[in-house]
C-alpha atoms as a PDB file:
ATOM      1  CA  UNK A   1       2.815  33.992  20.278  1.00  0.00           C
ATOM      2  CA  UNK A   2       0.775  37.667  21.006  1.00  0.00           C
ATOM      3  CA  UNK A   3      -2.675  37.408  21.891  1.00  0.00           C
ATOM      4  CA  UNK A   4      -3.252  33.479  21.090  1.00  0.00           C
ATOM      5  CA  UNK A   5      -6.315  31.497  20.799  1.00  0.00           C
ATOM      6  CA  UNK A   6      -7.033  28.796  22.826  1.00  0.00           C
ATOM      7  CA  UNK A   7      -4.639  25.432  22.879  1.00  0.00           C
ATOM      8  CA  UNK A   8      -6.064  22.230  24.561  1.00  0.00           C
ATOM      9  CA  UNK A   9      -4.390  21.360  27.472  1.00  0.00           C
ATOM     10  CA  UNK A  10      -2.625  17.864  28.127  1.00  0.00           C
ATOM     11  CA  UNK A  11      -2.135  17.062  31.562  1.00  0.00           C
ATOM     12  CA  UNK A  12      -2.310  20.543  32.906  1.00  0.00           C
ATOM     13  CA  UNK A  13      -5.694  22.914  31.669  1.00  0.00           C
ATOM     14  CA  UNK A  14      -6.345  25.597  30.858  1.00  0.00           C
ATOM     15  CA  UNK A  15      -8.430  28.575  32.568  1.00  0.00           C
ATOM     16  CA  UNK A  16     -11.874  27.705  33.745  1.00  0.00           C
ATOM     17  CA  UNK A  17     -13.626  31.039  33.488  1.00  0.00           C
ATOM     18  CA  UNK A  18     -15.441  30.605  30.005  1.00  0.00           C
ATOM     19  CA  UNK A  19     -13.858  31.042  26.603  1.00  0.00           C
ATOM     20  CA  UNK A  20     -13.841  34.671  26.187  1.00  0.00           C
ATOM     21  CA  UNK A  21     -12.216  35.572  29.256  1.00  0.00           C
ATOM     22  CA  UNK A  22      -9.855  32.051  29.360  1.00  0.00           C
ATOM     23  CA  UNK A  23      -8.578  32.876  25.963  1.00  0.00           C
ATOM     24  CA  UNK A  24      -8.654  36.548  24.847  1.00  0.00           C
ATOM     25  CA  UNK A  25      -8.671  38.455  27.882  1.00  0.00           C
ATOM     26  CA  UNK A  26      -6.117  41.498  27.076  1.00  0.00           C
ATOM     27  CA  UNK A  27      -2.952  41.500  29.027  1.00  0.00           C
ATOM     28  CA  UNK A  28      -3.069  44.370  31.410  1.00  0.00           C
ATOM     29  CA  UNK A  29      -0.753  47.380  30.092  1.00  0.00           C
ATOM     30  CA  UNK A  30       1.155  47.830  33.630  1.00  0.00           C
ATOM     31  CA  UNK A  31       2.700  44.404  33.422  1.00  0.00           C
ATOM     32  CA  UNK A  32       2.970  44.289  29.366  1.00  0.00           C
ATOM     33  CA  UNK A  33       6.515  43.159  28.222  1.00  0.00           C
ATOM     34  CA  UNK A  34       4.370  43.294  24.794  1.00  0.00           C
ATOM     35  CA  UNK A  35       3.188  46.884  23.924  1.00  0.00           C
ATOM     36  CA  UNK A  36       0.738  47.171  21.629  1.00  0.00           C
ATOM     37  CA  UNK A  37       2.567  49.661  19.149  1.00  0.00           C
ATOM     38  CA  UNK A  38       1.090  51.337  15.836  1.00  0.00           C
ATOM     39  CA  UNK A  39       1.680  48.815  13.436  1.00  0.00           C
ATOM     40  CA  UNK A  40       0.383  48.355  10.037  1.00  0.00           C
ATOM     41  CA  UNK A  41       2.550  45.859   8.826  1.00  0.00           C
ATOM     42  CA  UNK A  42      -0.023  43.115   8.590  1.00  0.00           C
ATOM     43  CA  UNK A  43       1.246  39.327   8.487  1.00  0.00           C
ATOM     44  CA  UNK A  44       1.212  38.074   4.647  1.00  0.00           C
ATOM     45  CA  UNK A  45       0.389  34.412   3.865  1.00  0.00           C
ATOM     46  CA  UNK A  46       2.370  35.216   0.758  1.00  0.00           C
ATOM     47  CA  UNK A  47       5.690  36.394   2.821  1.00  0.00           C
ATOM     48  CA  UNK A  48       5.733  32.916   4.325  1.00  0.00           C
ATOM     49  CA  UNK A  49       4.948  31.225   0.798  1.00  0.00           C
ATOM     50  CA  UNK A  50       7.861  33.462  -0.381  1.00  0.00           C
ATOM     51  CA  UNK A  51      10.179  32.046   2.471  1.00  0.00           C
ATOM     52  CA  UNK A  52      10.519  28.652   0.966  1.00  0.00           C
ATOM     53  CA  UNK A  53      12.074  30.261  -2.369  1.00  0.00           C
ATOM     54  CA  UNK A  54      14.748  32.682  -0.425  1.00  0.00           C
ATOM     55  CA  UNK A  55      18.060  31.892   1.244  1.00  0.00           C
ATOM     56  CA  UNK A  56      17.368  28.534   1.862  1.00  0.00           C
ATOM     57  CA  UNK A  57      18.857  26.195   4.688  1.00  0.00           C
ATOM     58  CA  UNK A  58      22.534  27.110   5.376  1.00  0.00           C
ATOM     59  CA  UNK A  59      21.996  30.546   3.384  1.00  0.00           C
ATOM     60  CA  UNK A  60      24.422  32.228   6.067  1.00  0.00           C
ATOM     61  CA  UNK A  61      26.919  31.325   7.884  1.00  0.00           C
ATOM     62  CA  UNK A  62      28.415  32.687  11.007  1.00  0.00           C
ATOM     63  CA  UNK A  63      28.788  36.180  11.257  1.00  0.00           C
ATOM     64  CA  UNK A  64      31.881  36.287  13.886  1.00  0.00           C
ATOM     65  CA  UNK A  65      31.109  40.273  14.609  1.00  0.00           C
ATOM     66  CA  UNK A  66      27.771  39.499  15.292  1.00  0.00           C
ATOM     67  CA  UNK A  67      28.432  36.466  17.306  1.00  0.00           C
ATOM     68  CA  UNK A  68      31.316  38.158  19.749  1.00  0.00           C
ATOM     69  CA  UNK A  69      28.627  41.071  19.967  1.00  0.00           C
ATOM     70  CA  UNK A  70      25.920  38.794  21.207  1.00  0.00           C
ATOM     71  CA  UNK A  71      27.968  36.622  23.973  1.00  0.00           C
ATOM     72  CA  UNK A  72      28.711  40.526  25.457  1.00  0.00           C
ATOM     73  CA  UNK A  73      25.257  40.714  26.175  1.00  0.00           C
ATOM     74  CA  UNK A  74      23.958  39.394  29.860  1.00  0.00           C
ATOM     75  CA  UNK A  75      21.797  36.512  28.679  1.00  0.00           C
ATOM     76  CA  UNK A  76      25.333  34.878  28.070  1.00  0.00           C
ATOM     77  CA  UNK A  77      26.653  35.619  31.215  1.00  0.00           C
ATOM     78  CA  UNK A  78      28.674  32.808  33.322  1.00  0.00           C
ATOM     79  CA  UNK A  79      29.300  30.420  30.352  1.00  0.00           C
ATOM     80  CA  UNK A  80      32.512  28.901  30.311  1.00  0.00           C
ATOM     81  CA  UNK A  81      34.954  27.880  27.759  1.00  0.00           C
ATOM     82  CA  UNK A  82      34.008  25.133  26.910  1.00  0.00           C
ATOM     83  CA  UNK A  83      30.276  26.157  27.018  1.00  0.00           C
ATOM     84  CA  UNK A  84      30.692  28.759  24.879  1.00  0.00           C
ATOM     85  CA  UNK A  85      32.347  26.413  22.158  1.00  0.00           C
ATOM     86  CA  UNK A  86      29.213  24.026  22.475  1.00  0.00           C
ATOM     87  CA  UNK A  87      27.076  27.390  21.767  1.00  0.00           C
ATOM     88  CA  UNK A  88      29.097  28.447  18.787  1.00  0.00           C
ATOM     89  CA  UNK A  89      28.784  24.212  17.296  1.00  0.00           C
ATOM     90  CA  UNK A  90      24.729  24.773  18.167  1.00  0.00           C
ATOM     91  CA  UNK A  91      24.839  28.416  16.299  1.00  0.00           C
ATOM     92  CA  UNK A  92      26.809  27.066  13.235  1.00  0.00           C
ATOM     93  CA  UNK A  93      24.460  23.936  13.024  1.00  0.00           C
ATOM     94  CA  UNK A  94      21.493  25.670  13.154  1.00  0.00           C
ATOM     95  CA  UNK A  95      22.078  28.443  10.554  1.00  0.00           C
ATOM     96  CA  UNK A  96      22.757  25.160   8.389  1.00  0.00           C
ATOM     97  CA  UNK A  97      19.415  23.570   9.122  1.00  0.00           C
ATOM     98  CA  UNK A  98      17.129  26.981   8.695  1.00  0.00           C
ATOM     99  CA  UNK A  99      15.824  29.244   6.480  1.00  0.00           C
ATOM    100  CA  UNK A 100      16.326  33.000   7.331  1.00  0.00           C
ATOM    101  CA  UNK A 101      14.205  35.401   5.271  1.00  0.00           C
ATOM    102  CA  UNK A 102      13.141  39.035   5.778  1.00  0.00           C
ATOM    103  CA  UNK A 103       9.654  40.196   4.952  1.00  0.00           C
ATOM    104  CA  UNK A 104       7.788  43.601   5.105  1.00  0.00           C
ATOM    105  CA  UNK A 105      11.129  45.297   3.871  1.00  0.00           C
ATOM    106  CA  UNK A 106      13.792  43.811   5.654  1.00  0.00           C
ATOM    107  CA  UNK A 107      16.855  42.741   4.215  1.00  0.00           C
ATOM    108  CA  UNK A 108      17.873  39.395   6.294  1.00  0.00           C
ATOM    109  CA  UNK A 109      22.039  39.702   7.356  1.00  0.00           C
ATOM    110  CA  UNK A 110      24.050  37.191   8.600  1.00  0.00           C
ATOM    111  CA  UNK A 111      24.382  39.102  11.555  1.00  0.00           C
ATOM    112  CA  UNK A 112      20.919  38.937  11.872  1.00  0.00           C
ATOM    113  CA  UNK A 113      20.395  35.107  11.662  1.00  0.00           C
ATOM    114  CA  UNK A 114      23.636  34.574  14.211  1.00  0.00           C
ATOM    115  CA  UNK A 115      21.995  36.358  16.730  1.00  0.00           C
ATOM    116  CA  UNK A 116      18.822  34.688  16.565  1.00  0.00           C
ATOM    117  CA  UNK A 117      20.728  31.630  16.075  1.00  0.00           C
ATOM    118  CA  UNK A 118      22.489  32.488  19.150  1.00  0.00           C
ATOM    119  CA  UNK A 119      19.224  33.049  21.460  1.00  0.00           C
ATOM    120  CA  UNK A 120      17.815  30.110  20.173  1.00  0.00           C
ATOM    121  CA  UNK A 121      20.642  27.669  20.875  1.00  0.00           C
ATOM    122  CA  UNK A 122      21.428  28.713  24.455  1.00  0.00           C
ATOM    123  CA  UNK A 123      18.191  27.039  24.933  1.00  0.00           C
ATOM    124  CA  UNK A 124      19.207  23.829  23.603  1.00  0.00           C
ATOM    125  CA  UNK A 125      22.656  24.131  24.602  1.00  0.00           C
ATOM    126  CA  UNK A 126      22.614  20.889  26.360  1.00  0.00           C
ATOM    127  CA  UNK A 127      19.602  18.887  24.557  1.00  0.00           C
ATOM    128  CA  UNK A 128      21.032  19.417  20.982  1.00  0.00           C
ATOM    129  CA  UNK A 129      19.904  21.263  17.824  1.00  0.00           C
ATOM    130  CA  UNK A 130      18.268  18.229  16.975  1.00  0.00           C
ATOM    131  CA  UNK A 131      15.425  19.122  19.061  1.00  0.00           C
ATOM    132  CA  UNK A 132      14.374  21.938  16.814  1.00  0.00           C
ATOM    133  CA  UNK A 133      14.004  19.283  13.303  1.00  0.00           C
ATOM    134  CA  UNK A 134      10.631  18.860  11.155  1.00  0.00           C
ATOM    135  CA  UNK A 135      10.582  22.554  10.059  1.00  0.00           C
ATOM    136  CA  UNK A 136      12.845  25.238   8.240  1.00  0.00           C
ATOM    137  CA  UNK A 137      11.628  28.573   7.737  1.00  0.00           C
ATOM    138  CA  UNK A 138      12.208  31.728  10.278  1.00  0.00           C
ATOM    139  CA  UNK A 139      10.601  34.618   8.601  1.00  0.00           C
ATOM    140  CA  UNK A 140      11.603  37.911  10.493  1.00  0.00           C
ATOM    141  CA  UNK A 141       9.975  41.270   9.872  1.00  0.00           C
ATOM    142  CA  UNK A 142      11.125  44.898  10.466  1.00  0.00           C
ATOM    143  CA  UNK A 143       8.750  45.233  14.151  1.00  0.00           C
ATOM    144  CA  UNK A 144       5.860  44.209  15.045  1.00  0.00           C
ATOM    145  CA  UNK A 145       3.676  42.496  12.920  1.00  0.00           C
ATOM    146  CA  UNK A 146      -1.145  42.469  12.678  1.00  0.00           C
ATOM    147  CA  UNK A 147      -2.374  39.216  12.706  1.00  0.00           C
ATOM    148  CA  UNK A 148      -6.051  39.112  11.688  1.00  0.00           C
ATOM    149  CA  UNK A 149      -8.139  36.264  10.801  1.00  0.00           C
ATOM    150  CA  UNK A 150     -10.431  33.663  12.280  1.00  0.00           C
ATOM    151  CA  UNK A 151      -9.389  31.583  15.200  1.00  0.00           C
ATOM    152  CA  UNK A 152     -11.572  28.775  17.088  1.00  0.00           C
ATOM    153  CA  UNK A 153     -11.750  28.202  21.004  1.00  0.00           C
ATOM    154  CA  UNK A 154     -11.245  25.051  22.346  1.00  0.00           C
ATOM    155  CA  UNK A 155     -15.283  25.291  22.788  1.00  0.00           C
ATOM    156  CA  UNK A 156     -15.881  25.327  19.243  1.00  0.00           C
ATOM    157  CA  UNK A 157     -16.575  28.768  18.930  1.00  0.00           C
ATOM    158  CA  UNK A 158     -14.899  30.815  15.877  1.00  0.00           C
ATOM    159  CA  UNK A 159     -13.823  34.560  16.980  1.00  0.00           C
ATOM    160  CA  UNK A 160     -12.313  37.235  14.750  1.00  0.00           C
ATOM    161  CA  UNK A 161      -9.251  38.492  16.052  1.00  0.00           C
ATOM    162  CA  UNK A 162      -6.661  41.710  15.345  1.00  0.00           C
ATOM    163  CA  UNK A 163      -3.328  41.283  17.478  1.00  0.00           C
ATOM    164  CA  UNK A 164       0.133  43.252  17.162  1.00  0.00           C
ATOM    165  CA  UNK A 165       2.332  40.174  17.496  1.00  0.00           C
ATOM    166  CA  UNK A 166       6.238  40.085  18.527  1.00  0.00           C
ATOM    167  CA  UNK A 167       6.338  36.609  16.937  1.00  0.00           C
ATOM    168  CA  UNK A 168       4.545  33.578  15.787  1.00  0.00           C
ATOM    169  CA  UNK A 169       5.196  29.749  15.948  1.00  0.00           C
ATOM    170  CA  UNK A 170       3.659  27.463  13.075  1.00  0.00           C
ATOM    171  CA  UNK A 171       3.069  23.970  13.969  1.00  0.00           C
ATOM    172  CA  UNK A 172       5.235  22.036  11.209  1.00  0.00           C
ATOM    173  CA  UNK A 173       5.230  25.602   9.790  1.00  0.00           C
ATOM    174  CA  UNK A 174       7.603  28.767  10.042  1.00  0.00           C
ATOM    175  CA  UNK A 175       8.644  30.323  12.901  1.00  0.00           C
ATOM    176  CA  UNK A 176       7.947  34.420  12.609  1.00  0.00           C
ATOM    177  CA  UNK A 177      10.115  37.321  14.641  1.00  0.00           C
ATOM    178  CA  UNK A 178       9.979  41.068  14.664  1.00  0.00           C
ATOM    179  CA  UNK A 179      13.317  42.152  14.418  1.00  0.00           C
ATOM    180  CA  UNK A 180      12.873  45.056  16.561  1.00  0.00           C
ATOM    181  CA  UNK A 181      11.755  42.739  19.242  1.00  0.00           C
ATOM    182  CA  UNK A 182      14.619  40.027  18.775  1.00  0.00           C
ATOM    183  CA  UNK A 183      16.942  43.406  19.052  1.00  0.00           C
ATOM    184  CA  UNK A 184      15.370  44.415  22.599  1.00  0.00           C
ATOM    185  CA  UNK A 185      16.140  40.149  23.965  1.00  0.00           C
ATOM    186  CA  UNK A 186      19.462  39.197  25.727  1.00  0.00           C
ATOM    187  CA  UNK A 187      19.683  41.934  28.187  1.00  0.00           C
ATOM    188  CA  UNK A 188      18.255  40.425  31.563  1.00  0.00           C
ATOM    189  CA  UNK A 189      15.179  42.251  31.186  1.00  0.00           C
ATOM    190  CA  UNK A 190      12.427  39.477  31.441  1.00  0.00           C
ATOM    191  CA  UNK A 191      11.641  39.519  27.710  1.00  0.00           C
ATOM    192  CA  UNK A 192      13.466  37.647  24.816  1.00  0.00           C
ATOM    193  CA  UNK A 193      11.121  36.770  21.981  1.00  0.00           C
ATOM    194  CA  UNK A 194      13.436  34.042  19.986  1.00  0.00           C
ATOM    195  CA  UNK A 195      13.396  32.279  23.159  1.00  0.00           C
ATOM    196  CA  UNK A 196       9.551  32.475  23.759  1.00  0.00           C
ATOM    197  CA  UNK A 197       8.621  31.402  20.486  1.00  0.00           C
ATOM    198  CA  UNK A 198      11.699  28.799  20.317  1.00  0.00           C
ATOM    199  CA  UNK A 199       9.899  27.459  23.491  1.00  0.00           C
ATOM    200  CA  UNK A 200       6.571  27.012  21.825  1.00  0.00           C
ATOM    201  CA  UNK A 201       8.855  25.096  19.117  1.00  0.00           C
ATOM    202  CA  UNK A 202       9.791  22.394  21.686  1.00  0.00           C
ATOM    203  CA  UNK A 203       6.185  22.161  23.046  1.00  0.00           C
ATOM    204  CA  UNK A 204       5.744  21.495  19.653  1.00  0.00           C
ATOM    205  CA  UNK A 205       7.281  18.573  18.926  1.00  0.00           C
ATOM    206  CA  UNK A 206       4.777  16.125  20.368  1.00  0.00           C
ATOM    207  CA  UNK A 207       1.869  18.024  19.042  1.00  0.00           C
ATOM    208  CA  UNK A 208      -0.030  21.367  19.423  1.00  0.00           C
ATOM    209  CA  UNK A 209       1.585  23.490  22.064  1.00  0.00           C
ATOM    210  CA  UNK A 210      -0.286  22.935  25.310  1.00  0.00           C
ATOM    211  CA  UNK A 211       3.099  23.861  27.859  1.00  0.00           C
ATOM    212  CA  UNK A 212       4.068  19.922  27.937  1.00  0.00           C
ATOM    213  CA  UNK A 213       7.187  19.207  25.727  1.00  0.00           C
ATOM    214  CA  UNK A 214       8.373  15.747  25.203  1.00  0.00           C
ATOM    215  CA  UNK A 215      10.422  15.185  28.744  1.00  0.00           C
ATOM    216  CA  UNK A 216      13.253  13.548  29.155  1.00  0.00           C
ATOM    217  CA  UNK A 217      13.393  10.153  30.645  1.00  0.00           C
ATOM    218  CA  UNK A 218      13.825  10.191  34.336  1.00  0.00           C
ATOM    219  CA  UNK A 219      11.570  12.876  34.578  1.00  0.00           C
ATOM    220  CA  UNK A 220       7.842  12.678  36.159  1.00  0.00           C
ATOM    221  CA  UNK A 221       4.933  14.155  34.047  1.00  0.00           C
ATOM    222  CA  UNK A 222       2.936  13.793  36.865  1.00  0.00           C
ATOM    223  CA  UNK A 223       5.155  15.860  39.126  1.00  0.00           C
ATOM    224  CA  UNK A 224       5.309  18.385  35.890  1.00  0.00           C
ATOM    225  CA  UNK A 225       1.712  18.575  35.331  1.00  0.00           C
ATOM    226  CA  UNK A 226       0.965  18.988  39.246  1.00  0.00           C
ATOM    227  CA  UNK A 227       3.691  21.758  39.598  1.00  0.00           C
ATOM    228  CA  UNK A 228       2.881  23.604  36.713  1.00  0.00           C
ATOM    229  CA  UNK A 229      -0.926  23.159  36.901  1.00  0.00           C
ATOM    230  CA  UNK A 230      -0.541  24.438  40.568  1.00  0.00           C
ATOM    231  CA  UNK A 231       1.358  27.529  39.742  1.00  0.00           C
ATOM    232  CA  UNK A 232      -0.702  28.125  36.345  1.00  0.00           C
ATOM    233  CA  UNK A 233      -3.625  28.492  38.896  1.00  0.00           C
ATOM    234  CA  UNK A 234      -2.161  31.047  41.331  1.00  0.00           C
ATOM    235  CA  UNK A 235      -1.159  33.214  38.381  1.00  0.00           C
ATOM    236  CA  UNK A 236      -4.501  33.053  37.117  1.00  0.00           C
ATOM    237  CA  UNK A 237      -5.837  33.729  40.637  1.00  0.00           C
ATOM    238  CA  UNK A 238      -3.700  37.058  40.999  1.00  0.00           C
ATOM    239  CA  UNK A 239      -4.169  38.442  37.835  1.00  0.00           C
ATOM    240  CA  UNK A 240      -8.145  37.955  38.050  1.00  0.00           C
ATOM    241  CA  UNK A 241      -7.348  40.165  41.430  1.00  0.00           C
ATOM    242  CA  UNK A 242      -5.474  42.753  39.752  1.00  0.00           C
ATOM    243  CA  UNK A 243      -3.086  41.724  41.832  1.00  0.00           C
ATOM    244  CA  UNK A 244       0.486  43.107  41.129  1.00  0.00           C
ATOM    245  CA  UNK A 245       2.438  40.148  39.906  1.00  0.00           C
ATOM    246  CA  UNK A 246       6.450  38.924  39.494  1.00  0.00           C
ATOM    247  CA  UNK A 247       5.387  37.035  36.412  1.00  0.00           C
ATOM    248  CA  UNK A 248       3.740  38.766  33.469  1.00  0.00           C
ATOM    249  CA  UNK A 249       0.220  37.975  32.922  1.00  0.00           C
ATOM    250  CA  UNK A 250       0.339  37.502  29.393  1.00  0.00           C
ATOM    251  CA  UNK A 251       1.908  34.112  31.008  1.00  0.00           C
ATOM    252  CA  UNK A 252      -1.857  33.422  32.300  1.00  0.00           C
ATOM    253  CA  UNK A 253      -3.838  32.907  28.543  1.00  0.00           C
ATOM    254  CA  UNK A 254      -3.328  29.495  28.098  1.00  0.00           C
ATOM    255  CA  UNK A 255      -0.891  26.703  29.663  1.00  0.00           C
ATOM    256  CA  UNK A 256       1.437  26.945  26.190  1.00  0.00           C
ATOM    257  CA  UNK A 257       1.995  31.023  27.159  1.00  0.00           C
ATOM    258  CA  UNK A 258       2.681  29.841  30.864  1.00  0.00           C
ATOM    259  CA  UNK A 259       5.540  27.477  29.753  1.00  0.00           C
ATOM    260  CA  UNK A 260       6.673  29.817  26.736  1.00  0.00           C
ATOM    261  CA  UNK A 261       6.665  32.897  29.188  1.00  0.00           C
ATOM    262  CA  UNK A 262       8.041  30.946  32.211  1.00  0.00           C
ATOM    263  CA  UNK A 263      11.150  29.856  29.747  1.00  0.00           C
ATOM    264  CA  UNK A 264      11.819  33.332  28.874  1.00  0.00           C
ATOM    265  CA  UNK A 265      12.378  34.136  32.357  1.00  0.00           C
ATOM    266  CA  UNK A 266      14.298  30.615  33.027  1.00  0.00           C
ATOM    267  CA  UNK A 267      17.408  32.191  30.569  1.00  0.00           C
ATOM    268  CA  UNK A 268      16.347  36.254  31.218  1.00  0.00           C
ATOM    269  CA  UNK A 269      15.641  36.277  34.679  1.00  0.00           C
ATOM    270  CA  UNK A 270      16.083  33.057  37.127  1.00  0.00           C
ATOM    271  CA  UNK A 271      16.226  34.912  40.028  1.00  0.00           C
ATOM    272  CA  UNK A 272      12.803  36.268  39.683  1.00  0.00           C
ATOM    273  CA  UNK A 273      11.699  32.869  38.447  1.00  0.00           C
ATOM    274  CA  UNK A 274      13.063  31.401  41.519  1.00  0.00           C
ATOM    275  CA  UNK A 275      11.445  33.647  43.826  1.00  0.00           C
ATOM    276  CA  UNK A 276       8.099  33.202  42.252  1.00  0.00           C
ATOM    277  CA  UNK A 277       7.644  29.665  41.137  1.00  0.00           C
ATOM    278  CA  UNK A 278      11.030  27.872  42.852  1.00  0.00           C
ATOM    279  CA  UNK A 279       9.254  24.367  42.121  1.00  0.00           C
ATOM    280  CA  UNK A 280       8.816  25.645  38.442  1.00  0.00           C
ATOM    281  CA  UNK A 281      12.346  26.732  37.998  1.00  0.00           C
ATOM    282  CA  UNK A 282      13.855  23.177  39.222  1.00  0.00           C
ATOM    283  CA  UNK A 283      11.388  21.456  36.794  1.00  0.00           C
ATOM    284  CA  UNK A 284      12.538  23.673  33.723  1.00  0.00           C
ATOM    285  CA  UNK A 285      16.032  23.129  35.148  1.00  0.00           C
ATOM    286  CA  UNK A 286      16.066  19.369  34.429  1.00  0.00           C
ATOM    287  CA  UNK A 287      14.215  20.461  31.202  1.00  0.00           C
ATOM    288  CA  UNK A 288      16.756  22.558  29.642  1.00  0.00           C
ATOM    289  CA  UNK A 289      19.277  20.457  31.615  1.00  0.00           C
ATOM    290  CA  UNK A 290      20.700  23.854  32.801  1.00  0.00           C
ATOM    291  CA  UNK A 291      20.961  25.905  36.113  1.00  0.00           C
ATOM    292  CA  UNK A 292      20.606  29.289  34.786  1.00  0.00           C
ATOM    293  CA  UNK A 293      20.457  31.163  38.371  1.00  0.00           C
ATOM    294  CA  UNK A 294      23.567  29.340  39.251  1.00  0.00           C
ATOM    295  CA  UNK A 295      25.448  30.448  36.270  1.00  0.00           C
ATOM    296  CA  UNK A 296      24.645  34.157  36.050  1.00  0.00           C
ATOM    297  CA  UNK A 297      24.008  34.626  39.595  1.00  0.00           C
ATOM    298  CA  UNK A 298      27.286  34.172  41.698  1.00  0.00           C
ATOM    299  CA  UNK A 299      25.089  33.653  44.781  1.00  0.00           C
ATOM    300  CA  UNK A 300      22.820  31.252  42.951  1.00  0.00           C
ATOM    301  CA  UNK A 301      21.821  27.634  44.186  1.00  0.00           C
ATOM    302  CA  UNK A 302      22.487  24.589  42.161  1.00  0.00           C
ATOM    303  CA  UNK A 303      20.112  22.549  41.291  1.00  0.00           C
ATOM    304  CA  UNK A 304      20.265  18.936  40.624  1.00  0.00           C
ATOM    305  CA  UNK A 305      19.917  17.593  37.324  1.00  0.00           C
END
């Protein structure tokens, strides 16, 4: 999500500045993939109440214009055949299993829920749609969206906050998107909100996000916490600097933006991931069980998962 609140860390913490500037720091407009645009559309409790009485799960199917539209774009790049089948079974299965609604005036398509379908399964592409069960709503609205309410620190301390948000993830709750947002993803441009807030999803599913998902078995928390921790840190280090930065520094708030942030650029951009955070990129890569710079980048290494 935009602007979040602080998220205890497991395994890997947070910042250790103090809970203003750890937590609600803005993100510095240079490096913003999330411009804070005049918005009055303000996020409605009742809009999300009204979700569970709309389409319901499976209320579209696959819209085939939409869905040879979106595999054009470059997020879809390199997939083969037989990839691209496994996609469309992941797209199908999840526009069974969710809700689509539109709120703040839009009218939900099924072109519109195929191509977030689409964005989200290329992230589960070879874990399963499974991995996205215990919740059913995805609430989308026209642009971006004003949260404002009362949010506490991990210190105990209870701040009002305003933010223009691109999305929202709900633990056990809905999943929100601006439309405008999900329309500006899929283009190799470092920014795909269904993915971002798809990620926080996953972190999800073994409590509050705090950027450790379940991992698979085989895998080393220890070696994810230390490599993650480790390049949390030198984020945090440059953007306290002002330093000029490969990764956004939204990516800096809190270890659940890190790994949310860090998976958009794992599908959008693995090359700059690679450059930046190599030992990152191999641990997503046995996360998502996918070599992303290998696939859409003809010169890219494989990695071993």
């Amino acid at each position: 999500m935009r602007g979040a609140a602080g998220i205890t860390g497991i395994r890997y913490t947070g910042r250790d500045e103090g809970a203003e500037k750890r937590y609600h720091r803005p993100c510095p407009e240079p490096f913003s993939r999330y411009p804070m645009r005049d918005t009055e559309t303000k996020l409605n409790p009742l809009d999300l109440l009204a979700s569970l009485f709309g389409s319901g799960k499976g209320g579209y199917g696959l819209d085939e214009a939409a869905w040879r539209a979106v595999l054009e774009l470059p997020l879809f790049d390199g997939l083969d055949a037989a990839e691209r089948q496994r996609l469309r079974n992941r797209v199908i299965g999840l526009l069974a299993d969710k809700a689509f609604s539109g709120a703040g005036g839009l009218e939900m398509t099924g072109a519109m829920a195929t191509t977030i379908a689409a964005f989200a399964a290329l992230q589960v592409l070879n874990l399963g749609e499974d991995w996205y069960a215990g919740w059913t709503e995805i609430v989308v609205y026209p642009g971006e969206f004003v949260y404002e309410g009362e949010q506490m620190d991990e210190t105990g301390v209870v701040h009002h906050v305003r933010h223009a948000r691109s999305g929202e993830a709900m633990e056990r709750g809905p999943l929100v998107l601006s439309w405008q947002d999900v329309e500006g993803s899929g283009r190799g441009g470092r920014f795909n909100v269904v993915i971002h807030e798809f990620a926080h999803k996953l972190d999800m599913r073994n409590g509050s996000a705090n950027g450790r998902p379940p991992l698979h078995a085989g895998m080393d928390s220890d070696d994810w916490a230390r490599i993650l921790q480790a390049a949390y840190d030198d984020l945090c280090r440059r953007v306290d600097r002002n330093e000029e930065t490969l990764i956004d520094p939204y990516a800096s708030e809190n270890p659940a933006e890190f790994f949310a942030v860090l998976s958009e650029y794992f599908f959008e951009a693995p090359d700059v991931l690679h450059k930046a955070c190599p030992a990152v990129y191999a641990q997503l890569a046995q996360f998502y069980r996918q070599d992303t710079l290998a696939r859409l980048s003809p010169t890219g290494g494989a990695i071993a998962l």
